[in-house]
Structures are given as C-alpha cells and as structure tokens.
C-alpha atoms as a PDB file:
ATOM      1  CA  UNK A   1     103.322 -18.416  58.166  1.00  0.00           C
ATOM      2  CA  UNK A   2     104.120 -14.735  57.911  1.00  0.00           C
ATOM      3  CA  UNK A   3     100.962 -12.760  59.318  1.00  0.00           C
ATOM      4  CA  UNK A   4     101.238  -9.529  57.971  1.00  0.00           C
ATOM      5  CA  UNK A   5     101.875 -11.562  54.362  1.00  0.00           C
ATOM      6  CA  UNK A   6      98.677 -13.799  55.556  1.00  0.00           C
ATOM      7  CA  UNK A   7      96.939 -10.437  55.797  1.00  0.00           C
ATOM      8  CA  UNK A   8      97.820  -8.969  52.196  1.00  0.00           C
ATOM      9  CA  UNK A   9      96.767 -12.013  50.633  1.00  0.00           C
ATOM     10  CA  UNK A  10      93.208 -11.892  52.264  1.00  0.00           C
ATOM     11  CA  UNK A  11      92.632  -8.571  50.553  1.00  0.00           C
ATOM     12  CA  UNK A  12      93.026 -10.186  47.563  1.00  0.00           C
ATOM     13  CA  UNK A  13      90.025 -11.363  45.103  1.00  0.00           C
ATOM     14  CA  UNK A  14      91.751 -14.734  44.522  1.00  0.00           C
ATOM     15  CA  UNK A  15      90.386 -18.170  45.763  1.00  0.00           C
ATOM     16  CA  UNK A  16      91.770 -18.496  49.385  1.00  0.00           C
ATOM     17  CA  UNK A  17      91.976 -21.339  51.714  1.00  0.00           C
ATOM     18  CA  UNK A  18      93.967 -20.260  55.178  1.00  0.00           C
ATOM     19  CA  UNK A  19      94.985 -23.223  56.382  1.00  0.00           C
ATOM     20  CA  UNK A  20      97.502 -21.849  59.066  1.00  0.00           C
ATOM     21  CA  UNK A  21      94.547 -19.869  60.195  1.00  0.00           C
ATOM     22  CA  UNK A  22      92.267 -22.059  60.329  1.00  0.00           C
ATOM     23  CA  UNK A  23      93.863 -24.865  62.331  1.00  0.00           C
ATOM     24  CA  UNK A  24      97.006 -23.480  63.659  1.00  0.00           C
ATOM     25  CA  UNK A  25      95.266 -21.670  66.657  1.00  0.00           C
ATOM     26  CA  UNK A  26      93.235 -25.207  67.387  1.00  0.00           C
ATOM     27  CA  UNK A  27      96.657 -26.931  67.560  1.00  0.00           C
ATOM     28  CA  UNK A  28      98.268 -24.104  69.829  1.00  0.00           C
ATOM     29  CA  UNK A  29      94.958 -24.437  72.147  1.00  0.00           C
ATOM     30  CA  UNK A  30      95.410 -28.196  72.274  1.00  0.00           C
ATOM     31  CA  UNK A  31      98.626 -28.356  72.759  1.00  0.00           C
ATOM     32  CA  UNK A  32      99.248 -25.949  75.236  1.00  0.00           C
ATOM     33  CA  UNK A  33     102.152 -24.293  73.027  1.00  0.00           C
ATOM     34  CA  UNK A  34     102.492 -20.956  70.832  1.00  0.00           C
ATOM     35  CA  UNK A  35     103.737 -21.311  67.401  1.00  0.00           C
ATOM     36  CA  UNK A  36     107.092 -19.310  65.910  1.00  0.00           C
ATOM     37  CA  UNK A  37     105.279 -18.465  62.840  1.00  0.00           C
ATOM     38  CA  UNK A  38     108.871 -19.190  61.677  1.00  0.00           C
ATOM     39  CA  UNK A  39     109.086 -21.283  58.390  1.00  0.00           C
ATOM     40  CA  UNK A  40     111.719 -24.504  57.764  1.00  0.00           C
ATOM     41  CA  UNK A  41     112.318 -24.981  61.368  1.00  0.00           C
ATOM     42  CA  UNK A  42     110.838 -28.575  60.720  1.00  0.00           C
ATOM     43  CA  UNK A  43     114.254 -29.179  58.728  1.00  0.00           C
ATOM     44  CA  UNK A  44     116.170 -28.243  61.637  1.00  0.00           C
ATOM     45  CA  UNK A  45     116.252 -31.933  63.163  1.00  0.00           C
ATOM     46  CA  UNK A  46     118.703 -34.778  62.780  1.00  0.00           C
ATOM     47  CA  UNK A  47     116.356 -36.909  60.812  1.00  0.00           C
ATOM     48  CA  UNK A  48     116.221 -34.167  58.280  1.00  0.00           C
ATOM     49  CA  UNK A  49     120.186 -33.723  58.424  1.00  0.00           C
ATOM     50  CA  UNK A  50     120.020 -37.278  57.183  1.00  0.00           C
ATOM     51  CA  UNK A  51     118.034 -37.402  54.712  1.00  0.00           C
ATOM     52  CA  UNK A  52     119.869 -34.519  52.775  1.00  0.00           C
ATOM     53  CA  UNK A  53     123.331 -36.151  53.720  1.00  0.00           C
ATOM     54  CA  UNK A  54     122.197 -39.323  51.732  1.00  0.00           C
ATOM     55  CA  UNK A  55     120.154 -37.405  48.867  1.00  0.00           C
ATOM     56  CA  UNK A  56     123.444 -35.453  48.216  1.00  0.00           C
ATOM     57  CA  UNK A  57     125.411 -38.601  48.192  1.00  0.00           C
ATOM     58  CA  UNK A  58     122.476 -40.644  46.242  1.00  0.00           C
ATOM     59  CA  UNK A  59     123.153 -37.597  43.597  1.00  0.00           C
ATOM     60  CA  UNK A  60     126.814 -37.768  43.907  1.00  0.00           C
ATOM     61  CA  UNK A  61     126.095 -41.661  42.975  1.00  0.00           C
ATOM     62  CA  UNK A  62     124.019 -41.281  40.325  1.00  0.00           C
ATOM     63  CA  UNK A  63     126.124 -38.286  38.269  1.00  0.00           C
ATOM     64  CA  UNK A  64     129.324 -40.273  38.974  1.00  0.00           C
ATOM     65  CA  UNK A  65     128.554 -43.553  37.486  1.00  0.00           C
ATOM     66  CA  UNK A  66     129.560 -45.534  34.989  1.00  0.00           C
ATOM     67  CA  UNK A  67     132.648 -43.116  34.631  1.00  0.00           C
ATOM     68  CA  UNK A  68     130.557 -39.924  33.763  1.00  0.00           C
ATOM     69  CA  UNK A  69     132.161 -36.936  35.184  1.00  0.00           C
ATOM     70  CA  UNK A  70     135.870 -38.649  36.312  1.00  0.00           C
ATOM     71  CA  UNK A  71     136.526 -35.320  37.097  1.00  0.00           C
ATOM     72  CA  UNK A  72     134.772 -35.474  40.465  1.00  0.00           C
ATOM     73  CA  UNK A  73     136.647 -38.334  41.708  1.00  0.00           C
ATOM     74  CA  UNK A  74     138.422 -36.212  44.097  1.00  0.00           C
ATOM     75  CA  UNK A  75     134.932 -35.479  46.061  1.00  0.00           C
ATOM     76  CA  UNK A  76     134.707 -39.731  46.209  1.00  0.00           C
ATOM     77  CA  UNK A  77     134.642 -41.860  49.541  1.00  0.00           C
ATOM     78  CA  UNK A  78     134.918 -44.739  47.521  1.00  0.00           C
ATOM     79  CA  UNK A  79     135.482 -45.363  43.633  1.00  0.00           C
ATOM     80  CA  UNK A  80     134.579 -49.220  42.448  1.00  0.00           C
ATOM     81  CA  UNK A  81     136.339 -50.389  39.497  1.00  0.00           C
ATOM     82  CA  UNK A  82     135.703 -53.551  37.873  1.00  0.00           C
ATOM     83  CA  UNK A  83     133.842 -55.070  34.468  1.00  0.00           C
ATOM     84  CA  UNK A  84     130.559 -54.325  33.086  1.00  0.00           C
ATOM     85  CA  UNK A  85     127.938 -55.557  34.961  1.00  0.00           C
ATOM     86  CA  UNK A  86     129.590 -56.592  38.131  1.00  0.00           C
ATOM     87  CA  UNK A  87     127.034 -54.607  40.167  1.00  0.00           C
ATOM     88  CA  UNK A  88     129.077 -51.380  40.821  1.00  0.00           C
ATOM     89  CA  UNK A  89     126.024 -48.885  40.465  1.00  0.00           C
ATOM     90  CA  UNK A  90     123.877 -51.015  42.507  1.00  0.00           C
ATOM     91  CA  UNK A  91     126.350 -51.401  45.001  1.00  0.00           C
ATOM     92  CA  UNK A  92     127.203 -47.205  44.939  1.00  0.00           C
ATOM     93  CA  UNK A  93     123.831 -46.202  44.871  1.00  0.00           C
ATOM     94  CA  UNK A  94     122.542 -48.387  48.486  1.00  0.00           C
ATOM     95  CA  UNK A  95     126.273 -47.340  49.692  1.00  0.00           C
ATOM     96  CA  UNK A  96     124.681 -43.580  49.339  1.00  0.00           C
ATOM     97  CA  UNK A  97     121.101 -44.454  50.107  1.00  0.00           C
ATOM     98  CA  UNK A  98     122.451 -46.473  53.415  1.00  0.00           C
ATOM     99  CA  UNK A  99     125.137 -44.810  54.799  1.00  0.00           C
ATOM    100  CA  UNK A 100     125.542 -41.194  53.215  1.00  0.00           C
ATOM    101  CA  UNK A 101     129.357 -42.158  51.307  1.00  0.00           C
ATOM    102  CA  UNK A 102     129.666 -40.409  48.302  1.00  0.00           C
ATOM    103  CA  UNK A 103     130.867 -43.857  46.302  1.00  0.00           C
ATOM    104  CA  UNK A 104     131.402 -43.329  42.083  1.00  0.00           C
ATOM    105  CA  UNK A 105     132.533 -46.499  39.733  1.00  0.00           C
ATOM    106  CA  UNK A 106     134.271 -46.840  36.876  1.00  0.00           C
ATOM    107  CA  UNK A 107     133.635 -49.633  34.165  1.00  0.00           C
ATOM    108  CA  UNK A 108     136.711 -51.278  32.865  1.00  0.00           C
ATOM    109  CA  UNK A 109     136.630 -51.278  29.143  1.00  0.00           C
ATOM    110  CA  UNK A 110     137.939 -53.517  26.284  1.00  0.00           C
ATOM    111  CA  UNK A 111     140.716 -50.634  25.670  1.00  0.00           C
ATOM    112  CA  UNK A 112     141.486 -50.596  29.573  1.00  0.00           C
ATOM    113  CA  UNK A 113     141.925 -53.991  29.898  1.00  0.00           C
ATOM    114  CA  UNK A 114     143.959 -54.645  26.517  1.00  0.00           C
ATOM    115  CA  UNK A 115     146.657 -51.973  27.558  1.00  0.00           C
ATOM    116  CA  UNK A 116     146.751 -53.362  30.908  1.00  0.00           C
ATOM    117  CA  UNK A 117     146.795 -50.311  32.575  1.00  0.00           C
ATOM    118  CA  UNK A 118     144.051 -48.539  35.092  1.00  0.00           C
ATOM    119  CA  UNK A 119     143.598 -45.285  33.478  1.00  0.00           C
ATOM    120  CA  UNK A 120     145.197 -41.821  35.140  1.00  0.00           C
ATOM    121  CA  UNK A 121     141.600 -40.940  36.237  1.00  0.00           C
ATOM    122  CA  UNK A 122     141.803 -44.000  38.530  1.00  0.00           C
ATOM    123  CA  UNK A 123     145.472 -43.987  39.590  1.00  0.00           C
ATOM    124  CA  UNK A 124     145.388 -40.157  40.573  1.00  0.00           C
ATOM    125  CA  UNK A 125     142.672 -41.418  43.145  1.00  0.00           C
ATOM    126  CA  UNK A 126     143.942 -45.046  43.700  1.00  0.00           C
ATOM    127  CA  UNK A 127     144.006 -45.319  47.379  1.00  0.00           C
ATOM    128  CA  UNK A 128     139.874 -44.603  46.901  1.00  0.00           C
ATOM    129  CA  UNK A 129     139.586 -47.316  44.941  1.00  0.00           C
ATOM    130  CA  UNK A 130     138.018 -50.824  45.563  1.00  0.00           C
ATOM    131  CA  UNK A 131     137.933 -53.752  42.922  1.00  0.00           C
ATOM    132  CA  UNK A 132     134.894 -55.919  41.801  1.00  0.00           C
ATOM    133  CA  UNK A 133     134.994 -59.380  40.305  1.00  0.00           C
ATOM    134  CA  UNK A 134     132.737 -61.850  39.135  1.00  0.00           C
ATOM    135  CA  UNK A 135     132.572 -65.238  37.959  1.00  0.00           C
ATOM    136  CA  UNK A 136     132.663 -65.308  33.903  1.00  0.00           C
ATOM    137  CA  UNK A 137     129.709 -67.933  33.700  1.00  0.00           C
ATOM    138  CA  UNK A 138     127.460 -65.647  35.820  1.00  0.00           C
ATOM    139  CA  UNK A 139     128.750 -62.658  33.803  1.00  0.00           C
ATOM    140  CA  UNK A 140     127.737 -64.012  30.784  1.00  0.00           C
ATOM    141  CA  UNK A 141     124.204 -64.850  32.429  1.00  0.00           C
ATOM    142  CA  UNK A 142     123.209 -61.074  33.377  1.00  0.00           C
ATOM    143  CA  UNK A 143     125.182 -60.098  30.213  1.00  0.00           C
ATOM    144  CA  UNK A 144     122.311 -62.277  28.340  1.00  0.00           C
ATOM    145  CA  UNK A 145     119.554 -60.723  29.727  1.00  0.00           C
ATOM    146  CA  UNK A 146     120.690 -57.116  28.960  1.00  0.00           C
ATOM    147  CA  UNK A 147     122.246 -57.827  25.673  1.00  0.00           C
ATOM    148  CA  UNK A 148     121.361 -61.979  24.289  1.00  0.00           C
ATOM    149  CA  UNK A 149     123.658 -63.993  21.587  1.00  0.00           C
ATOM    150  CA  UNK A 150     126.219 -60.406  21.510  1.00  0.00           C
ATOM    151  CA  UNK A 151     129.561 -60.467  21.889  1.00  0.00           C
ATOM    152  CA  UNK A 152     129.605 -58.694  24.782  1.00  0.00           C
ATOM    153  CA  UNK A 153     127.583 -61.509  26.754  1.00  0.00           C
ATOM    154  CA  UNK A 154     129.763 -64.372  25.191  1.00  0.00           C
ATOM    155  CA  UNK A 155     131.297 -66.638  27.992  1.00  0.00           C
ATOM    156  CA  UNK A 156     134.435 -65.894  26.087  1.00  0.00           C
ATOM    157  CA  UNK A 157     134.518 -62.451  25.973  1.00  0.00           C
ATOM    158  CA  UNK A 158     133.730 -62.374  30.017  1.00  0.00           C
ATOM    159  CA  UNK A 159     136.531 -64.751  30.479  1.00  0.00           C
ATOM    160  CA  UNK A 160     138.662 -62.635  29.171  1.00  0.00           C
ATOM    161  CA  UNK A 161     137.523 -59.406  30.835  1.00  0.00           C
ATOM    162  CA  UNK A 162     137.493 -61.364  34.056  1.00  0.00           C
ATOM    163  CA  UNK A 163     140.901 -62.317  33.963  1.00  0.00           C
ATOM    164  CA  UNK A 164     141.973 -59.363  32.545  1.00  0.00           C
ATOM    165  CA  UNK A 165     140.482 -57.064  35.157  1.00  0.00           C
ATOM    166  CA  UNK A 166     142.042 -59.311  37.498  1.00  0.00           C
ATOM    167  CA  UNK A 167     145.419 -58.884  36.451  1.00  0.00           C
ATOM    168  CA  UNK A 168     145.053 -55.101  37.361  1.00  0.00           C
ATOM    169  CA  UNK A 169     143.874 -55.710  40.255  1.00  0.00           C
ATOM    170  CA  UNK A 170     146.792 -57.727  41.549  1.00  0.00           C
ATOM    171  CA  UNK A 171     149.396 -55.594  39.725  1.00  0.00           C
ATOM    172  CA  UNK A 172     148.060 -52.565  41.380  1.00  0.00           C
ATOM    173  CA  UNK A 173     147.327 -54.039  44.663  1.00  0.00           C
ATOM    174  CA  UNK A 174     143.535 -53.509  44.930  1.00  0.00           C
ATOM    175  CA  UNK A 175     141.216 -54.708  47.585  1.00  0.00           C
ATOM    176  CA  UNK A 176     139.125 -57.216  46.340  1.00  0.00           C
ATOM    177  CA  UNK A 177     135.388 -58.662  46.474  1.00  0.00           C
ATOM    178  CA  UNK A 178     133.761 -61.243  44.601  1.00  0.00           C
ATOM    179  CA  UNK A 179     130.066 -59.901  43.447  1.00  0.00           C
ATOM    180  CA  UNK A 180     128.864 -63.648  42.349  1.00  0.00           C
ATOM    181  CA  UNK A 181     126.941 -64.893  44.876  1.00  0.00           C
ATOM    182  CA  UNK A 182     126.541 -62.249  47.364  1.00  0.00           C
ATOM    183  CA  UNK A 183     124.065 -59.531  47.920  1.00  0.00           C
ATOM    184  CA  UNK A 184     124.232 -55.773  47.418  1.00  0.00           C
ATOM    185  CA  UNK A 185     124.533 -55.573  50.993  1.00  0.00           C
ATOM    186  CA  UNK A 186     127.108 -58.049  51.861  1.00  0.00           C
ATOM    187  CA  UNK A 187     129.728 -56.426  48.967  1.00  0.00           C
ATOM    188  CA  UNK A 188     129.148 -52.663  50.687  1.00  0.00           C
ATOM    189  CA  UNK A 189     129.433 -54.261  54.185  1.00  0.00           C
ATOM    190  CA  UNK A 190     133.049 -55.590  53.231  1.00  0.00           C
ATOM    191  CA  UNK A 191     134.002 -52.416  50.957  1.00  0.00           C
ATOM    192  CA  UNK A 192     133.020 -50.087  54.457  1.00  0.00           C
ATOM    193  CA  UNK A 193     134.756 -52.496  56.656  1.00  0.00           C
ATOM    194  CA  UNK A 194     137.635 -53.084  54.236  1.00  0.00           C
ATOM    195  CA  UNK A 195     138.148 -48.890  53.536  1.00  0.00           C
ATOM    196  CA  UNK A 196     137.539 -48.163  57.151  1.00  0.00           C
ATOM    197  CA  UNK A 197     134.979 -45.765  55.538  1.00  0.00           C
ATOM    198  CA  UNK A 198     132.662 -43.542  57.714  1.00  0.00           C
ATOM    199  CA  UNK A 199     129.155 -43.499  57.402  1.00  0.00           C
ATOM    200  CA  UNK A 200     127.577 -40.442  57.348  1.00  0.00           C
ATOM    201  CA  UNK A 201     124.377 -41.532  58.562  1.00  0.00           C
END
C-alpha cells in the first residue's frame, strides 16, 4: 500500500504484478472515494473484533482440554468436569466458536473417582466449574465405537464412573446437566444460562 515502497520495488528486476496500482485508482474513480493507502484498517470493524474474540477463545479451548495445561484454569469462564466421553470438548469448543467464553474441561479419572475427591486443580477454581453426566448404557455405546470389547467401554465400568462422578458432584454441590439425549447446543445453552456467563460475541 506504501507508495514510495511500491516505487522501490518497481526498480527491481523481479517478476512484478501491481495489483494496488492497477485497480486501486479504478475503484477510487468508481467509487467516488480516495484511498488511505493505510494497511489493516479492514480489521478495524466489529465483525473482525469477533472473529479474533472467538479464535482466542477456540485456542483457549483447544490447549485447555482434556486437563492439559490445569494451570490456566484461572483464565477459564467455564471449566466442565465430568467422565470420559460425556461431550465436554465438544461442548467447550462451540461454547468458544459461538459465544467467545474461554470454557476448559477436565476428565474425571479412575484415580479421581476412587479417592472421591475433585482434585486441587478443580477446587482452587470450583465456583467455574459445571458438571456433566451421562447415562452408563449410552456411555458404554460411544465408549464402543472409540475403544470396542475394552474395559473402558464395559457397561460396568461406566456404571461405576457414572455413579461415581455423581457422588462428587452432589458432595461438592455442582450444577448439573445430563449430556444423553441432548445436543451440543442445548447443554451450552443451560451451562450459559445456569453460570450467568457473558458472551463475548
């Protein structure tokens, strides 16, 4: 955009196509206006303000999950807790995508749930957080398509979690929503509503 840079670069011997000179003085003509010759102003807009609120929280998302970086928790909107495969990174990432909330999760593991205890990470941050449950039968059923005949996707073993995870839930007073048979956007509807949280976008 910068003229007098526009200018050194013709003098060079390298291949050159000026597309700000060739079509920038058509557009001024035809629309009656002079350009700024001012580069990023295009970013300067609401629409673009948005976007980069929700790509910062999409990254925020997407380095936070699964309990990565529990360090970071204090940057959270929102932190889901709940079993694995109860839809908590779905559910963060259109939470960021959507509304701009910077939303992390944490998977409740077998040691978790057999101390019966929500680890410090969680209870340093623990009016942030927001429960996930899930029927075991349907656990068991995604369970089987990521990992078939394991342990892990027994009905058994997700009865136990279930129940488990529940526990904590009710002995640390956590707001609650059932993933089974609701969509992505029905579970961040009632964890916005529920946290009073504000979208960004």
């Amino acid at each position: 955009m910068n003229p007098r840079i526009r200018e050194k670069i013709a003098t060079s011997e390298g291949f050159r196509i000026d597309i700000i000179g060739t079509f920038l003085p058509s557009l001024e003509k035809e629309l009656g206006a002079v350009s700024s010759y001012q580069v990023g102003l295009n970013h300067d807009n609401p629409a673009c303000d948005r976007a980069l609120v929700r790509m910062n929280a999409l990254n925020y998302a997407l380095d936070n999950d699964d309990g990565m970086k529990t360090r970071y928790y204090g940057d959270a909107d929102i932190i889901l807790v709940g079993v694995s495969r109860s839809a908590k990174t779905p559910t963060c990432l259109y939470i960021a995508m959507q509304h701009g909330i910077f939303a992390a999760n944490y998977p409740l593991t077998d040691d978790d749930l057999t101390k019966g205890e929500l680890p410090r990470c969680l209870l340093e941050h623990r009016s942030k957080l927001f429960a996930l449950t899930i029927e075991p039968k349907r656990l068991s059923e995604i369970r089987e398509q990521r990992r078939a005949s394991s342990s892990y996707a027994s009905l058994r073993q997700c009865q136990w979690e279930v129940k488990e995870a529940e526990y904590l839930y009710r002995k640390w007073r956590l707001p609650v929503v059932d993933s089974t048979a609701i969509s992505v956007e029905e579970i961040a509807t009632q964890i916005i509503v529920g946290k009073n949280l504000n979208r960004r976008v």
